[in-house]
Structures are given as C-alpha cells and as structure tokens.
N, C-alpha and C. Protein backbone atom coordinates (compact mmCIF):
# COMPACT_ATOMS: atom_id res chain seq x y z
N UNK A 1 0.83 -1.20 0.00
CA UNK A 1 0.00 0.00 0.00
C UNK A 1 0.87 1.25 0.00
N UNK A 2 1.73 1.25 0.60
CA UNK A 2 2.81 2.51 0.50
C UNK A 2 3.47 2.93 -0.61
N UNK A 3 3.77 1.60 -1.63
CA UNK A 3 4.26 1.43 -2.83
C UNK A 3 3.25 2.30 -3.80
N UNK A 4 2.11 1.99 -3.84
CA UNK A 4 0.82 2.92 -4.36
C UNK A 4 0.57 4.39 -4.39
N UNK A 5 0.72 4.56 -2.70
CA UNK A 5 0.90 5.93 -2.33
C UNK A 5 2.10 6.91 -2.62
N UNK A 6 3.07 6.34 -2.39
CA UNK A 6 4.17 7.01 -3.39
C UNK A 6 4.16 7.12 -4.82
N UNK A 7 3.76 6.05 -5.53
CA UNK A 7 3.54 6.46 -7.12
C UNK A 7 2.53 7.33 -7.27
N UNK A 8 1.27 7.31 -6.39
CA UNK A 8 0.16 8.57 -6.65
C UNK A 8 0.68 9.95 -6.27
N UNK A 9 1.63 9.84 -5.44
CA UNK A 9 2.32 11.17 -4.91
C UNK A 9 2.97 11.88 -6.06
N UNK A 10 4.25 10.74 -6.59
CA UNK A 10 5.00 11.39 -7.79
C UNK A 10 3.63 11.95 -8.65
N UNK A 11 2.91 11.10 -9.13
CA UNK A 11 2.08 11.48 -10.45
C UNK A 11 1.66 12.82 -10.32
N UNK A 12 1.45 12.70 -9.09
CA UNK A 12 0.58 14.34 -8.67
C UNK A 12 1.62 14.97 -8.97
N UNK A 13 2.86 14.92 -8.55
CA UNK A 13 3.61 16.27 -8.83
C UNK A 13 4.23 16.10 -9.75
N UNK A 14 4.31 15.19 -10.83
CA UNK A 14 4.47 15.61 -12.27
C UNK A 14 3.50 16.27 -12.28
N UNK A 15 2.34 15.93 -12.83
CA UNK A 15 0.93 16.72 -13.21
C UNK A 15 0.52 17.90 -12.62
N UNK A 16 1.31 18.24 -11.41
CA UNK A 16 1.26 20.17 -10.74
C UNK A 16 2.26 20.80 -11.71
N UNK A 17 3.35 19.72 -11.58
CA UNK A 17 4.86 21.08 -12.87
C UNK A 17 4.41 21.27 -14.10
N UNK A 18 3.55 20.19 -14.83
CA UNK A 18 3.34 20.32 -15.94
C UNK A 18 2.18 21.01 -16.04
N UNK A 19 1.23 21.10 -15.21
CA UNK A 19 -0.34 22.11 -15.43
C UNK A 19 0.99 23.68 -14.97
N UNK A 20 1.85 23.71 -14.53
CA UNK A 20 2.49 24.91 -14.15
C UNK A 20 3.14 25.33 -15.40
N UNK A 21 3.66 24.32 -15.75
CA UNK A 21 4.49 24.47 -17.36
C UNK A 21 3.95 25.46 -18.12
N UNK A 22 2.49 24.48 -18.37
CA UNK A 22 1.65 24.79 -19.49
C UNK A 22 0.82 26.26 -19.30
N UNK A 23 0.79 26.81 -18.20
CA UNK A 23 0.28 27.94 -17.65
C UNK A 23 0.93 28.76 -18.13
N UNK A 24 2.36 28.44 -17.54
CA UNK A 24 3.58 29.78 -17.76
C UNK A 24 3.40 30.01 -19.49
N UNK A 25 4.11 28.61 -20.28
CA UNK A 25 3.93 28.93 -21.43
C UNK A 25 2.78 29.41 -22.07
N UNK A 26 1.49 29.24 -21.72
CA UNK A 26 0.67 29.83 -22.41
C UNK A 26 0.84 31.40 -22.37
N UNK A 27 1.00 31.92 -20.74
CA UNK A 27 1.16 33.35 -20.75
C UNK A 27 2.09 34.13 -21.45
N UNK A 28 3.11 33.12 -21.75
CA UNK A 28 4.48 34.00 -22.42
C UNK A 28 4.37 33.79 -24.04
N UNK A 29 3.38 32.89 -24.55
CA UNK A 29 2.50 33.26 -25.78
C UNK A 29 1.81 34.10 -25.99
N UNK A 30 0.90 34.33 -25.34
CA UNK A 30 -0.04 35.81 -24.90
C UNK A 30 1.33 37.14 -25.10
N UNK A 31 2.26 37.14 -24.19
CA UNK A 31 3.31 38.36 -24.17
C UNK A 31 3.72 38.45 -25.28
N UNK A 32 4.50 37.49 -25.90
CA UNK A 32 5.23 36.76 -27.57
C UNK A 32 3.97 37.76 -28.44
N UNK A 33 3.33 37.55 -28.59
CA UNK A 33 1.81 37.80 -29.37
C UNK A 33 1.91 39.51 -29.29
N UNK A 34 1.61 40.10 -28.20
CA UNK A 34 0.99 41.40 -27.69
C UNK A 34 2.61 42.10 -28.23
N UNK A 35 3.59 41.68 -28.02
CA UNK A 35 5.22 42.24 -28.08
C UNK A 35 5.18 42.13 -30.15
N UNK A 36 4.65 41.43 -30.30
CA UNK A 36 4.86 41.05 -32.15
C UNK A 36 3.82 42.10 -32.33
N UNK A 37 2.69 42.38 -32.23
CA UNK A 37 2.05 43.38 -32.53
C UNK A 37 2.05 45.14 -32.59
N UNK A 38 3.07 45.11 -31.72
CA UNK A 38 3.85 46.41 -30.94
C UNK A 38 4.66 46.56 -31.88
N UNK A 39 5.39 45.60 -31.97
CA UNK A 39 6.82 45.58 -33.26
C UNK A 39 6.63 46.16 -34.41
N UNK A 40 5.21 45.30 -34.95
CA UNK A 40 4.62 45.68 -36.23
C UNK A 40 4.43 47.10 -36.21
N UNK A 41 3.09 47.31 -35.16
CA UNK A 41 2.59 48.71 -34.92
C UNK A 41 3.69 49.63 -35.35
N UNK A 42 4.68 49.90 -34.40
CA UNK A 42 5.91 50.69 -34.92
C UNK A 42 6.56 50.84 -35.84
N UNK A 43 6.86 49.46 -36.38
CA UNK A 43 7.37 49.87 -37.74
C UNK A 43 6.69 50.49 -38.97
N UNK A 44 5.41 50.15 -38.35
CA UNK A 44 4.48 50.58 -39.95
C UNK A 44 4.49 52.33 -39.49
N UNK A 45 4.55 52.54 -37.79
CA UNK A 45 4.47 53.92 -37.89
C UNK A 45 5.95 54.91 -38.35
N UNK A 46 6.89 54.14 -38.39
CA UNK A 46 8.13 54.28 -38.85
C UNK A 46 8.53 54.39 -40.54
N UNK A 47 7.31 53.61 -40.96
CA UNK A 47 7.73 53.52 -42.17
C UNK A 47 6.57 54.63 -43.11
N UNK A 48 5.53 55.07 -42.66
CA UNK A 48 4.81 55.84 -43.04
C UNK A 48 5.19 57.37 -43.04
N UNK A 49 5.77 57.56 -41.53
CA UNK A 49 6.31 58.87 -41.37
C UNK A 49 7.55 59.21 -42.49
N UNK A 50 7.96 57.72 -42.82
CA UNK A 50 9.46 58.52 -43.70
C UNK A 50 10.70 58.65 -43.06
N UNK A 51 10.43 58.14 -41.91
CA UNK A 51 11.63 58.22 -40.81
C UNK A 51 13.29 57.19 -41.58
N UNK A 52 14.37 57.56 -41.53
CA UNK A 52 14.95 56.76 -42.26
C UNK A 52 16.28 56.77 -41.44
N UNK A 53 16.19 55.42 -41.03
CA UNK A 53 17.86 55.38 -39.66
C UNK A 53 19.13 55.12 -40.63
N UNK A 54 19.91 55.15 -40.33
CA UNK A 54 20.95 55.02 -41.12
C UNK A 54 21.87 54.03 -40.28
C-alpha cells in the first residue's frame, strides 16, 4: 500500500509542474503575441512617417 501511495504522490507532482508548465507557457504566448504586434505597430508607424535610420 505505501508502494501505491508514493507512485500517486509522484504522479501528482508531475501533473502540478506540468499544469504549471503549461500555464507559464501559455502566458508568455499571450506576451510573444501582444510584443509582435507592438513591433509591427511601430514599424508601420516608422515607415509611413518617412523616418529613415541610417
């Protein structure tokens, strides 16, 4: 019976790091996403104005 309870233990805490994993990464998709849109945003306002870096 202890043998049991220890493998249900590990499982659980794989399955907490990985629901944690999958959390984090989703949010830093969301950021990835919102940061690529910003990028764009700017450049198109960069490239409309005529602005020209050298």
């Amino acid at each position: 019976m202890n043998i049991l309870l220890i493998v249900i233990a590990i499982v659980a805490i794989v399955l907490l790091f990985t629901g944690g994993f999958v959390s984090a990464l989703n949010w830093l998709l969301w950021v990835g996403i919102i940061l690529l849109v910003l990028a764009v945003i700017v450049w198109l306002v960069r490239m409309i104005s005529g602005r020209r870096s050298v």
